[in-house]
C-alpha atoms as a PDB file:
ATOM      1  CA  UNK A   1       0.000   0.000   0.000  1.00  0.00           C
ATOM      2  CA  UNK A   2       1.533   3.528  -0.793  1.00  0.00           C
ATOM      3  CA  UNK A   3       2.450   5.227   1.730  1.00  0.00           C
ATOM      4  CA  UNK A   4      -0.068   8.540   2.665  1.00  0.00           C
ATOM      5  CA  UNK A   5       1.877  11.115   0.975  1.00  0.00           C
ATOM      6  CA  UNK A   6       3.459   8.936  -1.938  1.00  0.00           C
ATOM      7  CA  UNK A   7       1.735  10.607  -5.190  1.00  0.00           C
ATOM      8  CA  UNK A   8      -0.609   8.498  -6.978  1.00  0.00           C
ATOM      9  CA  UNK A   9      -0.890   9.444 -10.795  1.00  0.00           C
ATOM     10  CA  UNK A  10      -4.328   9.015 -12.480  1.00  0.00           C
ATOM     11  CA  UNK A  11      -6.517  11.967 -14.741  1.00  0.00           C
ATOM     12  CA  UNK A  12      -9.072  13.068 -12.322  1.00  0.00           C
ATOM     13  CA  UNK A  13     -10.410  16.971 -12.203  1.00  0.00           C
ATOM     14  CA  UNK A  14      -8.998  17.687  -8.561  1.00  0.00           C
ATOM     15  CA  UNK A  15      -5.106  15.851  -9.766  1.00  0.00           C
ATOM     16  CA  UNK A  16      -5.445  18.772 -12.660  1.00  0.00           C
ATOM     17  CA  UNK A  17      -6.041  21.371 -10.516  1.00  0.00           C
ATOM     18  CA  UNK A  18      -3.081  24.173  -9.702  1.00  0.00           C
ATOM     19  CA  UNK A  19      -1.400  22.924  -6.615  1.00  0.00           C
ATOM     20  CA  UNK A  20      -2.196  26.293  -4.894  1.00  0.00           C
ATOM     21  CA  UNK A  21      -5.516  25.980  -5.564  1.00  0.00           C
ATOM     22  CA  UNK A  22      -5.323  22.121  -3.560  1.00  0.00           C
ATOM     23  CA  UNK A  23      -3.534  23.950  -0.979  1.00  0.00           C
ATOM     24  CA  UNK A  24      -5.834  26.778  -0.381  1.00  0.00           C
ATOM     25  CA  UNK A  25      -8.976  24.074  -0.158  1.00  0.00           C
ATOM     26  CA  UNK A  26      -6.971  22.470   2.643  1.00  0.00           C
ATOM     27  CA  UNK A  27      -6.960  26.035   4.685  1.00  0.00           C
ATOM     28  CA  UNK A  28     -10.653  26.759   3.689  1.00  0.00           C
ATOM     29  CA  UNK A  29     -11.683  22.862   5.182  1.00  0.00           C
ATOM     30  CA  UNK A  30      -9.931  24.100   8.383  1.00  0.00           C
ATOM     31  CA  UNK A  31     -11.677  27.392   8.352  1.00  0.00           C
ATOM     32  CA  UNK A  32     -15.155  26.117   7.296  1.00  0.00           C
ATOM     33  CA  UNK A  33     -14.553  23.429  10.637  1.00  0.00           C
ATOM     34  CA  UNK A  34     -14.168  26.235  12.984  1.00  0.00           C
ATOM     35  CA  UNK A  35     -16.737  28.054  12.035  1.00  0.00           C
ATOM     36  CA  UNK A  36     -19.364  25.280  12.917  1.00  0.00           C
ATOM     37  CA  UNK A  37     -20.166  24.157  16.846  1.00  0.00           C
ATOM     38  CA  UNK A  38     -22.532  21.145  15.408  1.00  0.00           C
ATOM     39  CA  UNK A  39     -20.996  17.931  14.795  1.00  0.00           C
ATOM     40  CA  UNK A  40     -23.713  17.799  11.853  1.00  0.00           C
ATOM     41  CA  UNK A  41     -21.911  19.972   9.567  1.00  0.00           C
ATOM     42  CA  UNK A  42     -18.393  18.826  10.201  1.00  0.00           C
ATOM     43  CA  UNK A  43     -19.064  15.530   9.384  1.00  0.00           C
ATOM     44  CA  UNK A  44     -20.933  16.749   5.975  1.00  0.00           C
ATOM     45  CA  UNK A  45     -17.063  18.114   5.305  1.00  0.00           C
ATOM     46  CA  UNK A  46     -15.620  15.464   6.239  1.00  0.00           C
ATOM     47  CA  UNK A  47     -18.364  13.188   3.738  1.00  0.00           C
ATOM     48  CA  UNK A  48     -17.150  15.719   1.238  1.00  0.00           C
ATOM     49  CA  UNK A  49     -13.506  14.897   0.886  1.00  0.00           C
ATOM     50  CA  UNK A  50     -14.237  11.441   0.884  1.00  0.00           C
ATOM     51  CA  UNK A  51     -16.369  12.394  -2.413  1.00  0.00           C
ATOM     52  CA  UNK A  52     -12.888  13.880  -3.344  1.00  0.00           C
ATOM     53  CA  UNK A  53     -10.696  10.752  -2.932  1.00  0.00           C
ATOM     54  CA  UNK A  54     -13.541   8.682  -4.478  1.00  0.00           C
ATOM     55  CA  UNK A  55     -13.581  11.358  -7.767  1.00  0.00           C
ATOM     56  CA  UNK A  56      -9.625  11.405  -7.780  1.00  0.00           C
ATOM     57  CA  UNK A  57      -9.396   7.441  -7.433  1.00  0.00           C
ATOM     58  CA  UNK A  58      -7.447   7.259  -4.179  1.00  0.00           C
ATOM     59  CA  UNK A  59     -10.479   5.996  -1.961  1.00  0.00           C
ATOM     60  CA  UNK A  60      -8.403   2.638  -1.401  1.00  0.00           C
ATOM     61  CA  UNK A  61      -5.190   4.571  -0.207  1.00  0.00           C
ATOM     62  CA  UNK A  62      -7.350   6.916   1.566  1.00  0.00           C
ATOM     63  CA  UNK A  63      -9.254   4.591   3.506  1.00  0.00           C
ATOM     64  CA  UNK A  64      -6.819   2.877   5.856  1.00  0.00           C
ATOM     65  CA  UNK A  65      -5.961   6.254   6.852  1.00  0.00           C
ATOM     66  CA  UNK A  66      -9.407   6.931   7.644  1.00  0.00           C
ATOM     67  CA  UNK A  67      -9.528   3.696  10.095  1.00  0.00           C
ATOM     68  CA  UNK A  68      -6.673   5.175  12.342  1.00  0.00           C
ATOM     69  CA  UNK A  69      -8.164   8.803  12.256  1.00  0.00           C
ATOM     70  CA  UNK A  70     -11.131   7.584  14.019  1.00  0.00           C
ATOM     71  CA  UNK A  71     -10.398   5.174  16.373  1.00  0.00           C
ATOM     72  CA  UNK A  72      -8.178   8.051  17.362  1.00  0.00           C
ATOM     73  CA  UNK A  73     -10.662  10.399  17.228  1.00  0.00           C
ATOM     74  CA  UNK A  74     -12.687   7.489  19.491  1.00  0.00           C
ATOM     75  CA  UNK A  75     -10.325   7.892  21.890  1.00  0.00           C
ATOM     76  CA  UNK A  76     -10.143  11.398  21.764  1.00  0.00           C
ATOM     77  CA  UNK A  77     -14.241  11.220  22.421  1.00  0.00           C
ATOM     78  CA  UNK A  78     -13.442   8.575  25.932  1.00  0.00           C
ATOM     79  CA  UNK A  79     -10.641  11.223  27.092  1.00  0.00           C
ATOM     80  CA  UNK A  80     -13.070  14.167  26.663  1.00  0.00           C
ATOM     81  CA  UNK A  81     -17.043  13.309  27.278  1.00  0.00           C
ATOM     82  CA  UNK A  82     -16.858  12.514  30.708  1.00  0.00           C
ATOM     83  CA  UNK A  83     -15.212  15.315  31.754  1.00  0.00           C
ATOM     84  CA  UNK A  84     -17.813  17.682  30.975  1.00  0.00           C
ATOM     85  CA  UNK A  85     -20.747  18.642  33.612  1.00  0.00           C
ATOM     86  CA  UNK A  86     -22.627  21.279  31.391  1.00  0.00           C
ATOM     87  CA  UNK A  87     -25.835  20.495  30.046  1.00  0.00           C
ATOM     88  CA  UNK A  88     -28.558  17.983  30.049  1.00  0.00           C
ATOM     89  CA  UNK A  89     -27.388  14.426  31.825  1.00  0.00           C
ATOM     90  CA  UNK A  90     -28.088  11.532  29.016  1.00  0.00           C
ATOM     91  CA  UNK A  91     -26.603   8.792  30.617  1.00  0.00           C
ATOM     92  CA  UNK A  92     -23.915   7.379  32.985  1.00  0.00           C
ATOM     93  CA  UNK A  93     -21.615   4.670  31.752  1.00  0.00           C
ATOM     94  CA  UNK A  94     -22.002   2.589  34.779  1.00  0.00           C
ATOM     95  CA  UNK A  95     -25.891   3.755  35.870  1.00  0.00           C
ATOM     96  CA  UNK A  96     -26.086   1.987  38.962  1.00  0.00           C
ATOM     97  CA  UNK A  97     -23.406   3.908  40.689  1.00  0.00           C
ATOM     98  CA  UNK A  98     -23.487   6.904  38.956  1.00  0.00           C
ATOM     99  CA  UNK A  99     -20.148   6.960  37.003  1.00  0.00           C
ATOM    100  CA  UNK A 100     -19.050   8.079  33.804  1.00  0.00           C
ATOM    101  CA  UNK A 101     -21.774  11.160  33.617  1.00  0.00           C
ATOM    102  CA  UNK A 102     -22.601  12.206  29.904  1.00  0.00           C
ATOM    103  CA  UNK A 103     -23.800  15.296  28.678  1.00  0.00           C
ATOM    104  CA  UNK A 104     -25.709  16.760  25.503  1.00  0.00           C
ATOM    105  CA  UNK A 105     -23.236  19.304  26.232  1.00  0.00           C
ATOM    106  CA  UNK A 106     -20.189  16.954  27.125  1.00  0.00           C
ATOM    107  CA  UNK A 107     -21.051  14.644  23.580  1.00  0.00           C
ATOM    108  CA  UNK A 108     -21.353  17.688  21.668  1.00  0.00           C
ATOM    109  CA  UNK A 109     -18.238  18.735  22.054  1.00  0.00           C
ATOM    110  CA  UNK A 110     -16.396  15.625  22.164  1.00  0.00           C
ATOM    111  CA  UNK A 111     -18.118  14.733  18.746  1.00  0.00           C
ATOM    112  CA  UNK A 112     -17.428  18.390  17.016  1.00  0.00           C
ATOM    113  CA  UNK A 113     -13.331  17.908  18.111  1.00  0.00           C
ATOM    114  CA  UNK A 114     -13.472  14.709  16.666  1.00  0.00           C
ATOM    115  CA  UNK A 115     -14.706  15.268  13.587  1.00  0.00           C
ATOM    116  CA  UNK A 116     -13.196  18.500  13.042  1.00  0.00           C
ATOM    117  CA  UNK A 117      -9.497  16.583  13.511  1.00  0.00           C
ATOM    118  CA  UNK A 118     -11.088  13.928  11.135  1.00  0.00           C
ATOM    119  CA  UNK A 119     -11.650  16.272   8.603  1.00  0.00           C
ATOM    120  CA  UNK A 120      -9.039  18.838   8.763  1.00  0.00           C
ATOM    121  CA  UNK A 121      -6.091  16.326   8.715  1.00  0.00           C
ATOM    122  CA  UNK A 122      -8.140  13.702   6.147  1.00  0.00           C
ATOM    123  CA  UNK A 123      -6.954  16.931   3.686  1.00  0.00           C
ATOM    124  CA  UNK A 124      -3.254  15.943   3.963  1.00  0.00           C
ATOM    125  CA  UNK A 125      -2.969  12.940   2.192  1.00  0.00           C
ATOM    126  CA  UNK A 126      -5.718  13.641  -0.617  1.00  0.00           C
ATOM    127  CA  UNK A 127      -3.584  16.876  -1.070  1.00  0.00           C
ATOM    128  CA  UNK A 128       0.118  14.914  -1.510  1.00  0.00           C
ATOM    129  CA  UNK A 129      -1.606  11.726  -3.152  1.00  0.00           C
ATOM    130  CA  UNK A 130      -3.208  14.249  -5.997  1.00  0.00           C
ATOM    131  CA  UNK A 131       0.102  16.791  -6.451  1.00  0.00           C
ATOM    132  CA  UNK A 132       3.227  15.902  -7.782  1.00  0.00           C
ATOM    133  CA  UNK A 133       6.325  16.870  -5.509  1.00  0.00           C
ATOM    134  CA  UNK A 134       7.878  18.690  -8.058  1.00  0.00           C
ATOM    135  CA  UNK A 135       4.748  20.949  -8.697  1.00  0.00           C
ATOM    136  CA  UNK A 136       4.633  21.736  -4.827  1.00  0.00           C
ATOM    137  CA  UNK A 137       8.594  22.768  -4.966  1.00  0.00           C
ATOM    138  CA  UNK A 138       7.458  25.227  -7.911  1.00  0.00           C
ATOM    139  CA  UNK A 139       4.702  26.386  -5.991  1.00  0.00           C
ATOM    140  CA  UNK A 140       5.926  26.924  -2.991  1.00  0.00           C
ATOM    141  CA  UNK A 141       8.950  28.673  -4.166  1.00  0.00           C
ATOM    142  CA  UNK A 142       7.721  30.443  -7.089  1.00  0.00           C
ATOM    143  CA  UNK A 143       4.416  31.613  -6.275  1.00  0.00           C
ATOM    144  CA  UNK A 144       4.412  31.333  -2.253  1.00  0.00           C
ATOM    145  CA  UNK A 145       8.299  32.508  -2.444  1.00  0.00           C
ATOM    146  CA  UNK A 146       9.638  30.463  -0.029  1.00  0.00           C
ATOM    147  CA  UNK A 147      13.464  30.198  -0.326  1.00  0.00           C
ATOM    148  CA  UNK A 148      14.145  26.757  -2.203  1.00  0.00           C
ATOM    149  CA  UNK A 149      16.277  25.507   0.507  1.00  0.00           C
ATOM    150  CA  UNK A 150      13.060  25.674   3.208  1.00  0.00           C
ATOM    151  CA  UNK A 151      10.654  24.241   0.443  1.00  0.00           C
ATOM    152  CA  UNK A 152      13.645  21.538  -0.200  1.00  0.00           C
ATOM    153  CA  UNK A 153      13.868  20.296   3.321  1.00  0.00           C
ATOM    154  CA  UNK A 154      10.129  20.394   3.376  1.00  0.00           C
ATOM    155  CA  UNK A 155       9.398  18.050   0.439  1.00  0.00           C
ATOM    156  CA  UNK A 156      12.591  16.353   1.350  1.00  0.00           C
ATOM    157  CA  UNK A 157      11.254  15.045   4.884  1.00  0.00           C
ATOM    158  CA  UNK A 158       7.781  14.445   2.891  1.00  0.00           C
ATOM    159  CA  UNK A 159       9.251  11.714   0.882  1.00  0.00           C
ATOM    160  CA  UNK A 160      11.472  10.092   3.157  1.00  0.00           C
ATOM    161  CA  UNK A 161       8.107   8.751   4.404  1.00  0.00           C
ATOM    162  CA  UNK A 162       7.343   6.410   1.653  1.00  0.00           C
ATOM    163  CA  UNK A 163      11.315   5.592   1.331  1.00  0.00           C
ATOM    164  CA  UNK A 164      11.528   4.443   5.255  1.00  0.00           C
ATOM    165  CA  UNK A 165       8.315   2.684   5.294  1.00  0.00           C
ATOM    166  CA  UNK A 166       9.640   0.674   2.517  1.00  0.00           C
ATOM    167  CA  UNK A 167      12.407   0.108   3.900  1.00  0.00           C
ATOM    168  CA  UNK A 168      10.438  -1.250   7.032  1.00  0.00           C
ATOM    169  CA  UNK A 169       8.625  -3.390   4.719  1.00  0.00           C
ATOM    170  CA  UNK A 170      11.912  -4.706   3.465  1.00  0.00           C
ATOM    171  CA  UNK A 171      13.644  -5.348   6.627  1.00  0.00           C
ATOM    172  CA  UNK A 172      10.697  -7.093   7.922  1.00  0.00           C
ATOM    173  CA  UNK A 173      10.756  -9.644   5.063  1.00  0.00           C
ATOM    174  CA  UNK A 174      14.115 -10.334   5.400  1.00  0.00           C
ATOM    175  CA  UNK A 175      13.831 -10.839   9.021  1.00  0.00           C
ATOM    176  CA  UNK A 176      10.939 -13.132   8.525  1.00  0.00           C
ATOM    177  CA  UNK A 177      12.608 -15.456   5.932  1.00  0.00           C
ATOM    178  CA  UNK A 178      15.291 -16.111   8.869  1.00  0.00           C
ATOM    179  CA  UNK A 179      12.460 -17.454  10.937  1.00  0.00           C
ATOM    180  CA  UNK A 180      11.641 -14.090  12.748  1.00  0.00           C
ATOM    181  CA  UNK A 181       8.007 -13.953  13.908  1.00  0.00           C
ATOM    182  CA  UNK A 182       6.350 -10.562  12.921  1.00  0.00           C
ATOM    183  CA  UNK A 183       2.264 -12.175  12.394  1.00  0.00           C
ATOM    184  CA  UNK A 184       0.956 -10.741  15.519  1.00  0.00           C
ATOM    185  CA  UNK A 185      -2.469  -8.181  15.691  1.00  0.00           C
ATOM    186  CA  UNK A 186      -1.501  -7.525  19.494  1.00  0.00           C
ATOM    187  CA  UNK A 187      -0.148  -3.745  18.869  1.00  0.00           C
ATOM    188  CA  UNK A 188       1.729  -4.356  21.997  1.00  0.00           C
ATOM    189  CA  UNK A 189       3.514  -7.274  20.593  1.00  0.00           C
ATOM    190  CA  UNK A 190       3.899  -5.352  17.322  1.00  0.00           C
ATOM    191  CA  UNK A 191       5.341  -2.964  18.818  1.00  0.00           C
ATOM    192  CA  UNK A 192       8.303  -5.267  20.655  1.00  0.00           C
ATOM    193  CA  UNK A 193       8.734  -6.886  17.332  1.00  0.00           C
ATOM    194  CA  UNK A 194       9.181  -3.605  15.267  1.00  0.00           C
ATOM    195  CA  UNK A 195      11.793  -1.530  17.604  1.00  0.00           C
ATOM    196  CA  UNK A 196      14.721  -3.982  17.471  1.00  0.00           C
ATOM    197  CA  UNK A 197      14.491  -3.437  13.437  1.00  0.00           C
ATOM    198  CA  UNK A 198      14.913   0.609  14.435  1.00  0.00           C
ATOM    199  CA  UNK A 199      19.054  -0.367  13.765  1.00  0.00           C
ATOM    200  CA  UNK A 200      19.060  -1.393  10.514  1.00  0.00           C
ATOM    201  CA  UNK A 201      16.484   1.166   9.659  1.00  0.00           C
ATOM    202  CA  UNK A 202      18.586   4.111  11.250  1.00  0.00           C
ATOM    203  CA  UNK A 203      21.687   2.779   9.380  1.00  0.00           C
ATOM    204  CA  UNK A 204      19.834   2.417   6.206  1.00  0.00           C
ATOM    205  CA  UNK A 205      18.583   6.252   6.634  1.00  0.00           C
ATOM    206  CA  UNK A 206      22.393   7.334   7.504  1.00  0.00           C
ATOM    207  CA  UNK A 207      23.395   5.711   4.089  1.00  0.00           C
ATOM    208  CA  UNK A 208      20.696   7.379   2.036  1.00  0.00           C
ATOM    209  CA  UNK A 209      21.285  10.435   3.755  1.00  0.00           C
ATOM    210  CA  UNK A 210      25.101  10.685   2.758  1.00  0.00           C
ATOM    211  CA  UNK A 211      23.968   9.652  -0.922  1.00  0.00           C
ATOM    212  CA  UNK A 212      22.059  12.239  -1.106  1.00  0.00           C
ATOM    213  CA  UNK A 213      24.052  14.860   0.348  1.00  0.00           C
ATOM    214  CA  UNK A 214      26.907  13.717  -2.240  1.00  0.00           C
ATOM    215  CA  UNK A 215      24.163  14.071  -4.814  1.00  0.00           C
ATOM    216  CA  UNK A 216      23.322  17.135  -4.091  1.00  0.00           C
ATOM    217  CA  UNK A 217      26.648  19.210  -3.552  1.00  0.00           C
ATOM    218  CA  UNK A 218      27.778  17.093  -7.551  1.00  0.00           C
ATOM    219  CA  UNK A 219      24.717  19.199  -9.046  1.00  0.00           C
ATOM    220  CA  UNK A 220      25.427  22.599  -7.456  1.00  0.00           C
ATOM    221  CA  UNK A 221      22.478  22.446  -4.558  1.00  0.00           C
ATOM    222  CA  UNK A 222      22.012  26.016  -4.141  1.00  0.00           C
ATOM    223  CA  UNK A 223      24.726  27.123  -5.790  1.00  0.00           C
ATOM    224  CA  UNK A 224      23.057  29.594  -7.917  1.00  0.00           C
ATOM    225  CA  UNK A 225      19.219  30.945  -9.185  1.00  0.00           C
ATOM    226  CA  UNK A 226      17.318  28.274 -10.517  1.00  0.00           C
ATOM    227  CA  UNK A 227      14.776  27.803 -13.492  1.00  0.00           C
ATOM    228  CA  UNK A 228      12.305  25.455 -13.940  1.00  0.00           C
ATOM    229  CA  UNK A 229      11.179  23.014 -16.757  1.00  0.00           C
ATOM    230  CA  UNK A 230       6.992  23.628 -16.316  1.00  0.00           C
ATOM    231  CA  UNK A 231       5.214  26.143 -15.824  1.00  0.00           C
ATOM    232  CA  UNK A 232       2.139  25.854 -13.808  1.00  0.00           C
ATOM    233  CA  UNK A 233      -0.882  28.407 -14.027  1.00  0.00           C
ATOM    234  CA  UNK A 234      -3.968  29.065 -12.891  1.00  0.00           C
ATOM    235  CA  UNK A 235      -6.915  27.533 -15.336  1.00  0.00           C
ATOM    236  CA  UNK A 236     -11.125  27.780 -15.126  1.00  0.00           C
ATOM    237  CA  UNK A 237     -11.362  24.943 -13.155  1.00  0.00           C
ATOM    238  CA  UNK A 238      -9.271  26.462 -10.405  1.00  0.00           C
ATOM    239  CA  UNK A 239     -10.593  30.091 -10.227  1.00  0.00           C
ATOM    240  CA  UNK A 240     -14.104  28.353 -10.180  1.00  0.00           C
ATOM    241  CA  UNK A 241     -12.798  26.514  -7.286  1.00  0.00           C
ATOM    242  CA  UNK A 242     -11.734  29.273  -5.642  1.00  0.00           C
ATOM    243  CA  UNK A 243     -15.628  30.836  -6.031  1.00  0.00           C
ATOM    244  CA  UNK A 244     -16.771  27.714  -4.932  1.00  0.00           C
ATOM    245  CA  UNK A 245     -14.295  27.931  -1.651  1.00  0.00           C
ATOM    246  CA  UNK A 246     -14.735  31.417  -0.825  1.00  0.00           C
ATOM    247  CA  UNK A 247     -18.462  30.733  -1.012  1.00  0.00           C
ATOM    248  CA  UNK A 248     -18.364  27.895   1.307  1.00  0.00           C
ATOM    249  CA  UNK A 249     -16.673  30.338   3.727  1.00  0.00           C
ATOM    250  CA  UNK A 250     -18.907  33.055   3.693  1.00  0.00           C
ATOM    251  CA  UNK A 251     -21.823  30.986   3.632  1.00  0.00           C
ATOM    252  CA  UNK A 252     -21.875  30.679   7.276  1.00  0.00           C
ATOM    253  CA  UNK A 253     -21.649  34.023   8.306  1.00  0.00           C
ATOM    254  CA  UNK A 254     -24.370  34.723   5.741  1.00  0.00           C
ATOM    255  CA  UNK A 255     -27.425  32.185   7.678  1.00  0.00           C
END
């Protein structure tokens, strides 16, 4: 499975869109999830970027992500509902003695924090799964004018992600074909298994690292201005986006 920020390439309307314009949706999905104190709504945003990844044929990738954002957010919900005494009592999680006291108020809020992280961080992935690294380094430096070092490091980090959990993947098999016993659900026994292979993953990382560094300093890194092959612009599609997001905004100031 590809990694969350690995770029997946397929023809869909939001992969053609400018990468600022991708960006920009991600701030307005934060925005919009502020400006709402009803899980109702929230969850309607969150509904919608799953319509995205559907539309942009990254559902599968997107999915497993989904899992671990809510039985986070599920926890999140069981560290925050029962501290909450405002409002009307619904229920207590152990009724005959009283314990575990929930709210309207108390479930309200635990469900609009929830969601609102569900949604708001669910825009991460579909934006690096739909946007080709080397569009967001002419973006960002370009039209954002970030210095290309900063925007380097940035994307840099971003896919060293993929790259180590392949190389997880890797070390795993070759540990298992010596007999080692990885096939385990228990995430406490998962996680015994998986730090002794932190080694060989930290001296696989050193090695890559001093590759690229050599890399790097061959081709001139920084050593001068730089130009770049492709030149990305703003179309229809994305300043009819950009009506589209800037109405979503407004809209809820406006009822």
């Amino acid at each position: 499975m590809p990694a969350m920020v690995e770029y997946i390439q397929t023809d869909s309307f939001f992969h053609r869109l400018n990468p600022i314009t991708k960006i920009l949706w991600t701030f307005a999905v934060l925005i919009i999830s502020f400006l709402f104190n009803s899980p109702i709504p929230i969850l309607v945003i969150l509904l919608s970027n799953l319509l995205i990844a559907l539309a942009s044929g990254i559902i599968k990738q997107v999915l497993p992500m989904m899992k671990a954002l809510f039985i986070f957010s599920f926890i999140l919900i069981l560290c925050q509902i029962f501290f909450v005494d405002e409002g009307k009592t619904l229920f207590y999680a152990i009724p005959y003695f009283n314990i575990g006291k929930v709210t309207d108020a108390g479930l309200n809020m635990s469900l609009v924090m929830s969601f609102r992280m569900v949604a708001t961080v669910s825009t991460i992935p579909i934006l690096m799964m739909t946007t080709p690294m080397t569009d967001m380094v002419v973006v960002l430096v370009e039209k954002l004018k970030i210095p290309f070092k900063y925007a380097f490091m940035f994307i840099t980090a971003l896919r060293f992600i993929p790259t180590l959990m392949g190389e997880i993947e890797q070390i795993m098999q070759a540990q298992m074909s010596r007999g080692y016993n990885s096939d385990t659900r228990n995430p406490f026994k998962k996680m015994v298994i998986v730090i002794p292979l932190a080694i060989p993953l930290l001296v696989s990382s050193i090695k890559k690292t001093e590759k690229m560094a050599i890399s790097m300093e061959a081709r001139g890194f920084a050593s001068g201005p730089r130009s770049y092959f492709r030149k990305i612009v703003m179309g229809k599609a994305d300043y009819a986006a950009l009506v589209l997001l800037l109405t979503a905004i407004l809209s809820p100031a406006l009822l």
